[in-house]
Protein backbone atom coordinates (compact mmCIF):
# COMPACT_ATOMS: atom_id res chain seq x y z
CA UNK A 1 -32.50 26.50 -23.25
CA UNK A 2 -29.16 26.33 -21.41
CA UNK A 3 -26.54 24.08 -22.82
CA UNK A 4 -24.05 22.34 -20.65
CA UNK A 5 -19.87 22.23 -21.36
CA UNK A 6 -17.93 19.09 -20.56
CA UNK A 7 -15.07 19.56 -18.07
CA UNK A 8 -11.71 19.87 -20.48
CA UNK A 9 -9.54 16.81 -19.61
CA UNK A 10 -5.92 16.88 -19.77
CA UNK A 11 -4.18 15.51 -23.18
CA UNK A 12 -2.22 12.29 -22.87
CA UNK A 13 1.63 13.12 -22.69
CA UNK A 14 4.17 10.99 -24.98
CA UNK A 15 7.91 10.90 -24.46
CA UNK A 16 10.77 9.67 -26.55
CA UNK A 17 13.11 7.45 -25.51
CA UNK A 18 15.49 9.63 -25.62
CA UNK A 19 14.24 12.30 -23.69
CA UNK A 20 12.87 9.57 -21.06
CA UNK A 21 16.45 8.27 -20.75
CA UNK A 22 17.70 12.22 -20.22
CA UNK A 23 14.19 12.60 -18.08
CA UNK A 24 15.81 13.03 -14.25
CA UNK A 25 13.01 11.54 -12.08
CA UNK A 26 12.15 12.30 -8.55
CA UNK A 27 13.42 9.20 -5.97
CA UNK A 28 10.53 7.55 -4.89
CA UNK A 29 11.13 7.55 -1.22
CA UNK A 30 9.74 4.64 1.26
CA UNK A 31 6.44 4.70 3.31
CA UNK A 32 7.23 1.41 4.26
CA UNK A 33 10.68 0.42 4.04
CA UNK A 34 11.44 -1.73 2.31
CA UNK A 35 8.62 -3.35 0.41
CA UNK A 36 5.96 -0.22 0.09
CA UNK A 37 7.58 3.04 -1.78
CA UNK A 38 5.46 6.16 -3.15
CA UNK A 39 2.99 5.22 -5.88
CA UNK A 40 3.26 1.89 -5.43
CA UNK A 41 -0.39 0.03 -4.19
CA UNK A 42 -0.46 -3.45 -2.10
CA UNK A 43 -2.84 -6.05 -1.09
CA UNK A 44 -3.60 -7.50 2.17
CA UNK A 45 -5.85 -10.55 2.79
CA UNK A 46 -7.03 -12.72 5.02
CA UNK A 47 -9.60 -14.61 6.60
CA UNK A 48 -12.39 -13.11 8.94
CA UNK A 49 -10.62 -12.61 12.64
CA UNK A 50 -7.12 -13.17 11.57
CA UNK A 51 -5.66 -9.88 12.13
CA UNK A 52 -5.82 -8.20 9.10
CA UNK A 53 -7.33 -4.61 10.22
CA UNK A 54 -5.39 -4.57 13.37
CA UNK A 55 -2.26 -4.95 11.35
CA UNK A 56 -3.55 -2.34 8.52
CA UNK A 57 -4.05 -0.04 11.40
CA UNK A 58 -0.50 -0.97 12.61
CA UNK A 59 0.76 0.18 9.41
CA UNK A 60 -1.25 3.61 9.04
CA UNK A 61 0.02 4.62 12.45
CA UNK A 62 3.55 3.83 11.45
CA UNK A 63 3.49 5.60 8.40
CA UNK A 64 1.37 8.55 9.95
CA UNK A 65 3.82 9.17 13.11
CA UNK A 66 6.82 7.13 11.60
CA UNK A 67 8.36 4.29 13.26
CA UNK A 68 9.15 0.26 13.23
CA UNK A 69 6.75 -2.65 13.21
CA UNK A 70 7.54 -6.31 12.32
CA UNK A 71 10.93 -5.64 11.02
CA UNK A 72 9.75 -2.64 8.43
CA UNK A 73 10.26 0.84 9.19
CA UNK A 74 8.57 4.16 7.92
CA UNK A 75 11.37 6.76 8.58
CA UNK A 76 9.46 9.85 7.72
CA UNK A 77 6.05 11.02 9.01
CA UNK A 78 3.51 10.72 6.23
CA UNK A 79 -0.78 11.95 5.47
CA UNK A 80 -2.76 9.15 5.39
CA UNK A 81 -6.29 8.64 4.86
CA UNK A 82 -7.57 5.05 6.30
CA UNK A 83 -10.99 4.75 4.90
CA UNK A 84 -13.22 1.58 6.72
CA UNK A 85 -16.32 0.40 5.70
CA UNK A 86 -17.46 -1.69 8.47
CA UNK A 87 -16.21 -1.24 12.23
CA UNK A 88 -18.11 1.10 14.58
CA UNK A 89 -15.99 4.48 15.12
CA UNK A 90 -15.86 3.57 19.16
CA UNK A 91 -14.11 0.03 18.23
CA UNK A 92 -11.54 2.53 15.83
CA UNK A 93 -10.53 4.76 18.55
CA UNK A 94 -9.76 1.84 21.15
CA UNK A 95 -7.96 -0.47 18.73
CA UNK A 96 -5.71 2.84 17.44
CA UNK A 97 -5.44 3.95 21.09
CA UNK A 98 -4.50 0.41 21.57
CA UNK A 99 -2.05 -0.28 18.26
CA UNK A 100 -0.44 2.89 19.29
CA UNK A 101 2.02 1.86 21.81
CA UNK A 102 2.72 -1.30 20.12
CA UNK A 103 4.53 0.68 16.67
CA UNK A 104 7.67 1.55 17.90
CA UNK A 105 9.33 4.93 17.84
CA UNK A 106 5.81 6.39 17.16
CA UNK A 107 5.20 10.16 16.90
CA UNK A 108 1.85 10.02 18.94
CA UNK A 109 1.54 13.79 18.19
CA UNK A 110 2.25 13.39 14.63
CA UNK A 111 0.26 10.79 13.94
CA UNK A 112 -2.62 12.26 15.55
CA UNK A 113 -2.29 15.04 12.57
CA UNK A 114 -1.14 12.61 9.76
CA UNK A 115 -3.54 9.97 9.68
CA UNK A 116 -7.28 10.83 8.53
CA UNK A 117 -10.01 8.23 9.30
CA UNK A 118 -12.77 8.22 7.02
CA UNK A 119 -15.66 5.65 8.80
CA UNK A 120 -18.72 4.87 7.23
CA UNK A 121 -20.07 3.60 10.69
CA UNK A 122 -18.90 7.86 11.92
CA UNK A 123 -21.51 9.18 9.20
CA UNK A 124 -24.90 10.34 10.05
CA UNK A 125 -27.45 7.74 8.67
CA UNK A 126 -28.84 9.94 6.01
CA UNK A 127 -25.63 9.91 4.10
CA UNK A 128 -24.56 7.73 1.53
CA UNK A 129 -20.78 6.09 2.08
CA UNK A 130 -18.87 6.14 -0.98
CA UNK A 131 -19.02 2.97 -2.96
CA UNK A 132 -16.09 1.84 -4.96
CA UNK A 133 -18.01 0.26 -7.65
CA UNK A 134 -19.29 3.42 -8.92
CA UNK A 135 -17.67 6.91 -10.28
CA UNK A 136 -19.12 9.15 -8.12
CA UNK A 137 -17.64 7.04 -5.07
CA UNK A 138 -14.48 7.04 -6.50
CA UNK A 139 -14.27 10.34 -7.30
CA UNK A 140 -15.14 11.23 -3.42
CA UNK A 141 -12.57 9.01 -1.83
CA UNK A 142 -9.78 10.46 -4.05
CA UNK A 143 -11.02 14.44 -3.61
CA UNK A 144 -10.76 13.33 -0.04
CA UNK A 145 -7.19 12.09 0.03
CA UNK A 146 -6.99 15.40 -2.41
CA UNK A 147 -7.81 17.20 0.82
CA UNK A 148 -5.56 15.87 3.57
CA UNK A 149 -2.65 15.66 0.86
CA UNK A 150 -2.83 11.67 2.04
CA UNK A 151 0.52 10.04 0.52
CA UNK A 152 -1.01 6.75 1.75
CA UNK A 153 -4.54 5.46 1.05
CA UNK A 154 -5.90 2.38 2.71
CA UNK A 155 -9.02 1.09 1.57
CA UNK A 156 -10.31 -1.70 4.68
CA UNK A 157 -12.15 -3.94 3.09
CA UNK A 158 -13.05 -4.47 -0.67
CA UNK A 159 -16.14 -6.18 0.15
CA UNK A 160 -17.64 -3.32 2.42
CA UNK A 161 -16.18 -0.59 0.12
CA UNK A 162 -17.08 -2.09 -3.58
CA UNK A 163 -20.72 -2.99 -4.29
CA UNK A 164 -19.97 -5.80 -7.18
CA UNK A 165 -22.08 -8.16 -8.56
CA UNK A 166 -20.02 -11.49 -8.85
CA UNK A 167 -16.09 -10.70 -7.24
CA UNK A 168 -15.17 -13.99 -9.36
CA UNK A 169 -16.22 -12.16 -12.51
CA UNK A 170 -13.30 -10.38 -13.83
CA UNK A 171 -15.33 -7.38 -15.33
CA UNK A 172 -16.60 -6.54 -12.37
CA UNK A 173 -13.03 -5.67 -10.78
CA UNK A 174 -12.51 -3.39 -13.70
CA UNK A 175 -13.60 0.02 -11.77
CA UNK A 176 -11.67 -1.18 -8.42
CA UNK A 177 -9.09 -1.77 -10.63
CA UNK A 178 -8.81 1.57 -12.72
CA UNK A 179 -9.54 3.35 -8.93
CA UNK A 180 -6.17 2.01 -7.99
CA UNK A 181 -4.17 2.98 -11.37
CA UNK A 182 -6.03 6.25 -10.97
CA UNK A 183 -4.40 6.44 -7.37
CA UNK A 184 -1.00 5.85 -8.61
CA UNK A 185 -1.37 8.44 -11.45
CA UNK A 186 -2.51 10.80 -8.56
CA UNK A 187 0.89 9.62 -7.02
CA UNK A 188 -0.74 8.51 -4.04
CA UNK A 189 0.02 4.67 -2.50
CA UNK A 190 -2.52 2.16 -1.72
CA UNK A 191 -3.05 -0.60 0.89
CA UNK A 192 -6.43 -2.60 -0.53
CA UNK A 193 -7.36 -4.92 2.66
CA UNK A 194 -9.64 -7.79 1.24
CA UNK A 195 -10.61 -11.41 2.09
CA UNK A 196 -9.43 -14.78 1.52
CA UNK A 197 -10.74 -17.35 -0.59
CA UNK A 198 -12.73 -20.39 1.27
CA UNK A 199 -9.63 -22.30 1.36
CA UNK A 200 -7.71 -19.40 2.96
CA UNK A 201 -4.86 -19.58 0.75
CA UNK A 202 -5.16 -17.14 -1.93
CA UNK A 203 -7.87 -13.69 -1.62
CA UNK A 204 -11.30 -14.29 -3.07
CA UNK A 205 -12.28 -13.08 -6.42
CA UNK A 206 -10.36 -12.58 -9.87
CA UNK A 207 -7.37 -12.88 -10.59
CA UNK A 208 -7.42 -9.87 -12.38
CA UNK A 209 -7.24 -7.96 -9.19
CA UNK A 210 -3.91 -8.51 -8.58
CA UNK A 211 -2.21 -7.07 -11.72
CA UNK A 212 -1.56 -4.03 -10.51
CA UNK A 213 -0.07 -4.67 -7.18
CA UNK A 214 3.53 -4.40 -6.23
CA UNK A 215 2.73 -6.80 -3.23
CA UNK A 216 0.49 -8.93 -2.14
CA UNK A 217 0.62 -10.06 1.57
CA UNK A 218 -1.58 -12.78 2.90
CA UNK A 219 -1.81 -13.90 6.74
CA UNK A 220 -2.56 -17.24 7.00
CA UNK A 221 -3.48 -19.35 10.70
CA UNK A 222 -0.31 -19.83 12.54
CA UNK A 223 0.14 -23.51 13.16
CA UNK A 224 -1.83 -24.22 16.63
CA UNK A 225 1.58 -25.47 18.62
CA UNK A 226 3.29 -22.24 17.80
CA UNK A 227 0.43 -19.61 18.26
CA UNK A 228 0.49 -17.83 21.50
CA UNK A 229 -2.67 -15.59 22.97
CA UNK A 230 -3.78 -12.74 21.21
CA UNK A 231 -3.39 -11.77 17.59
CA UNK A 232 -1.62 -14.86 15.23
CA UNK A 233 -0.63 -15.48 11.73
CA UNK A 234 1.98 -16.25 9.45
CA UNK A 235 2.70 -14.04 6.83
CA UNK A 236 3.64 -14.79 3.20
CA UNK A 237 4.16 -12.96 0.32
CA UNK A 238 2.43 -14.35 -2.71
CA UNK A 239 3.80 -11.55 -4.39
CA UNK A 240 6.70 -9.21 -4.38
CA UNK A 241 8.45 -7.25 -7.39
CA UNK A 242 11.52 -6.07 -5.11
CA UNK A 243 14.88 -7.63 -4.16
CA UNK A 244 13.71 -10.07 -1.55
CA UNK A 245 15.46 -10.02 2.08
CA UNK A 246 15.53 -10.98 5.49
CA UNK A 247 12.33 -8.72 6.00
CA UNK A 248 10.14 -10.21 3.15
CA UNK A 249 10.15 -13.75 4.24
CA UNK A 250 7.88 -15.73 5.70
CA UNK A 251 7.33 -15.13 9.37
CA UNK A 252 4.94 -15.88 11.81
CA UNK A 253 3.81 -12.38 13.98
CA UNK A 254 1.69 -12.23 16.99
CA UNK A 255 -0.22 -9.49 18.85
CA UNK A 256 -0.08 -9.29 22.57
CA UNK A 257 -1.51 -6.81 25.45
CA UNK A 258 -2.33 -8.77 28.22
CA UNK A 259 0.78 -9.60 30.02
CA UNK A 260 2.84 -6.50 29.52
CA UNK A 261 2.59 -3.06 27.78
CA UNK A 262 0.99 -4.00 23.44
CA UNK A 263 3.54 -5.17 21.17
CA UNK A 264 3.75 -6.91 17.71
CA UNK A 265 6.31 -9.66 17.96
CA UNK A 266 7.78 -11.90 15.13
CA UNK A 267 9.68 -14.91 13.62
CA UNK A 268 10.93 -17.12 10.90
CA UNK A 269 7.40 -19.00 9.42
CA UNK A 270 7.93 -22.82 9.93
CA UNK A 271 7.61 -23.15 6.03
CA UNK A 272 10.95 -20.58 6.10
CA UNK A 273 12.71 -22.98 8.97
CA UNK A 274 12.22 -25.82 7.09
CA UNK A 275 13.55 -24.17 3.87
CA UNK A 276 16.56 -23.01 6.15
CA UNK A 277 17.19 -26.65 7.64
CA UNK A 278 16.66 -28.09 4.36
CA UNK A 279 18.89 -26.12 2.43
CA UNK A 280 21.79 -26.68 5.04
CA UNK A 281 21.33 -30.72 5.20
CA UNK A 282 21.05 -31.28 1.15
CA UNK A 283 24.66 -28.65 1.14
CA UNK A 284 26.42 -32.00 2.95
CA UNK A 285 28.70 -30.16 4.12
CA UNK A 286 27.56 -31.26 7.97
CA UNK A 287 28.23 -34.40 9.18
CA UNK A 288 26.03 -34.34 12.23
CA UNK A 289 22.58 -32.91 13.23
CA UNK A 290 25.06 -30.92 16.06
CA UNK A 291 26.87 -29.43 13.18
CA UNK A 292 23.52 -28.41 11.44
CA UNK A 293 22.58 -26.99 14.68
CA UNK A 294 26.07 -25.00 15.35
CA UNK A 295 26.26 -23.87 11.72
CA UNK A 296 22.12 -22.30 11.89
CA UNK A 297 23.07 -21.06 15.71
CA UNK A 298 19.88 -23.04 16.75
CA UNK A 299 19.14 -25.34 19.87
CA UNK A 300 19.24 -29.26 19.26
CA UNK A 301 15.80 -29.37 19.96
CA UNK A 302 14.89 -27.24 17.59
CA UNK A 303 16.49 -29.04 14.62
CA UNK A 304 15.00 -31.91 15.66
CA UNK A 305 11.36 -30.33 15.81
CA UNK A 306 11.58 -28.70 12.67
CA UNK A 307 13.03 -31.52 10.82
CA UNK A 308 10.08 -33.73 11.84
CA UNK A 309 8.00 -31.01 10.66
CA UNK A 310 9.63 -31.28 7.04
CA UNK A 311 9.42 -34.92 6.85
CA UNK A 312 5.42 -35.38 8.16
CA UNK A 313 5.26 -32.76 5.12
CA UNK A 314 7.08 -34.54 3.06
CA UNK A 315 9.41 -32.32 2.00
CA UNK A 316 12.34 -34.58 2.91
CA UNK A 317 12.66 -38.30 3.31
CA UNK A 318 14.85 -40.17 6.47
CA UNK A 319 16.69 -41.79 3.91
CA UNK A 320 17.45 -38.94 2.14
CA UNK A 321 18.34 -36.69 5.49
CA UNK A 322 20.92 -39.66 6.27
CA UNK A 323 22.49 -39.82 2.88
CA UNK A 324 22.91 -35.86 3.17
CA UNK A 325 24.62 -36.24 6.66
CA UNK A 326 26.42 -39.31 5.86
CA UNK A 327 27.75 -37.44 2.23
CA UNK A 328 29.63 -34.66 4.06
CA UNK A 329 31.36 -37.15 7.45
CA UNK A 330 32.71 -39.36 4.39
CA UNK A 331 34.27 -36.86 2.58
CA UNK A 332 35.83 -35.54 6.17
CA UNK A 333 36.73 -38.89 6.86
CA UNK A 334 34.29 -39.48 9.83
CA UNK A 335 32.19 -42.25 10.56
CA UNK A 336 28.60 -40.42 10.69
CA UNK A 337 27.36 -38.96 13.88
CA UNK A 338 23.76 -40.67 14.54
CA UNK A 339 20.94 -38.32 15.10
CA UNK A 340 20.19 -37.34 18.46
């Protein structure tokens, strides 16, 4: 009779407070600068279509050969292992050969050794992808970022990577869930690429999902009269535990190759131009829809588009855009300039 040993595990570790306090920790550097640092794990969702691989793609080849995309930069060459569940490994290689020249101040040659593509569409059809859901497919996917010392692990998507029963059902994100603490404790970062809800405006499933991610990003359809050919969405962040600035608002990004060498282009989300305008008129301190538009260094036209944006939303009545205007010329001593 043989008998089997269990694998020792490691004992927990305590720390006073005092000694945590003395403790001098490592800087966690930035794989993304500045919303994505080492050890930290994010969420990306969107509808079917919208641009959420081709942008997750974007981001391993900026991390893996370092450069700028969208206003973010990864400074530093980085291992990454991209692991996708669905997309045949022909479509991988042309939208990477593709995304490539679009990410600039790319290291082509780095990135060819950084980033790591595990494809479940590249395995022969006797083998059995790993499966989020369960232990053993866990334990592969992290021995395998183990292997190419990956300091980035994206995970495109949850639904063709995690074999769950109900994704509304809270207990069945628990082993996702722990997967992505266990990265962190592995000090390794995480981009989870999943769906949205029907509505589009959140990502389907539990809530319970989203507790342990630093950021959650979600691309939404970029209003038809501002979308141009190609790639389109507008990008929010439903949520963000750093300092917010200029490059974690709202913007609206597009993805172009046909006229032109492939670039990522971006800017300010209508929702962030009419918070902008908004916040300018109910200031007073413009007299005149010319002053608003000197003071935000836009066009005329522009404040007049966005403005009727605001009010078909409702986010601002005419009455109330006059009063604003009409506060600031009587406290000048003007008579107030009429709208043009």
């Amino acid at each position: 009779m043989t008998s089997t040993r269990r694998k020792p595990t490691a004992a927990l570790k305590t720390i006073t407070l005092g000694s945590l306090l003395d403790f001098k920790l490592a800087t966690r550097d930035h794989l993304v600068a500045p919303w994505l640092r080492q050890c930290e794990s994010a969420m990306l969702w969107a509808d079917s279509g919208q641009g959420k691989t081709m942008l997750a793609l974007s981001l391993a080849l900026a991390v893996a050969g370092g450069g700028e995309l969208l206003g973010w930069s990864a400074t530093t060459p980085r291992k990454v292992l991209y692991v996708d569940g669905e997309m045949h490994i022909g479509d991988l290689q042309e939208r990477l050969a593709l995304l490539a020249g679009a990410v600039t101040g790319c290291d082509l040659e780095a990135a060819r050794r950084n980033l790591t593509v595990l494809s479940r569409q590249h395995q022969h059809g006797d083998v059995t992808f790993p499966d989020l859901a369960k232990e053993e497919g866990r334990n592969c996917i992290l021995q395998e970022a183990r292997r190419v010392s990956a300091e980035l692990v994206i995970l495109d998507n949850f639904s063709t990577l995690a074999e769950v029963s109900d994704e509304n059902e809270a207990s069945a994100m628990s082993p996702v869930l722990a997967f992505l603490l266990r990265l962190k404790q592995d000090e390794r970062a995480c981009i989870l690429v999943h769906h949205s809800n029907k509505s589009g405006e959140a990502f389907r499933g539990s809530s319970k999902l989203a507790a342990t991610f630093e950021v959650i990003i979600g691309l939404k359809r970029t209003d038809g009269s501002r979308a141009t050919s190609g790639t389109n969405f507008t990008l929010e962040w439903t949520k963000y535990r750093g300092q917010p600035t200029a490059a974690t608002r709202a913007f609206e990004a597009s993805f172009t190759s046909t006229d032109g060498p492939p670039r990522w282009t971006c800017r300010a989300a209508l929702s962030e131009e009419i918070s902008v305008l908004l916040e300018a008129v109910e200031s007073c301190a413009y007299g005149s829809q010319n002053a608003v538009a000197e003071a935000l260094a836009w066009d005329k036209t522009k404040v007049s588009k966005v403005k009727n944006k605001a009010m078909a939303a409702g986010k601002i009545t005419r009455e109330r855009w006059e009063m604003c205007l009409a506060a600031s010329a009587e406290g000048a001593g003007e008579g107030v300039a009429q709208d043009f």
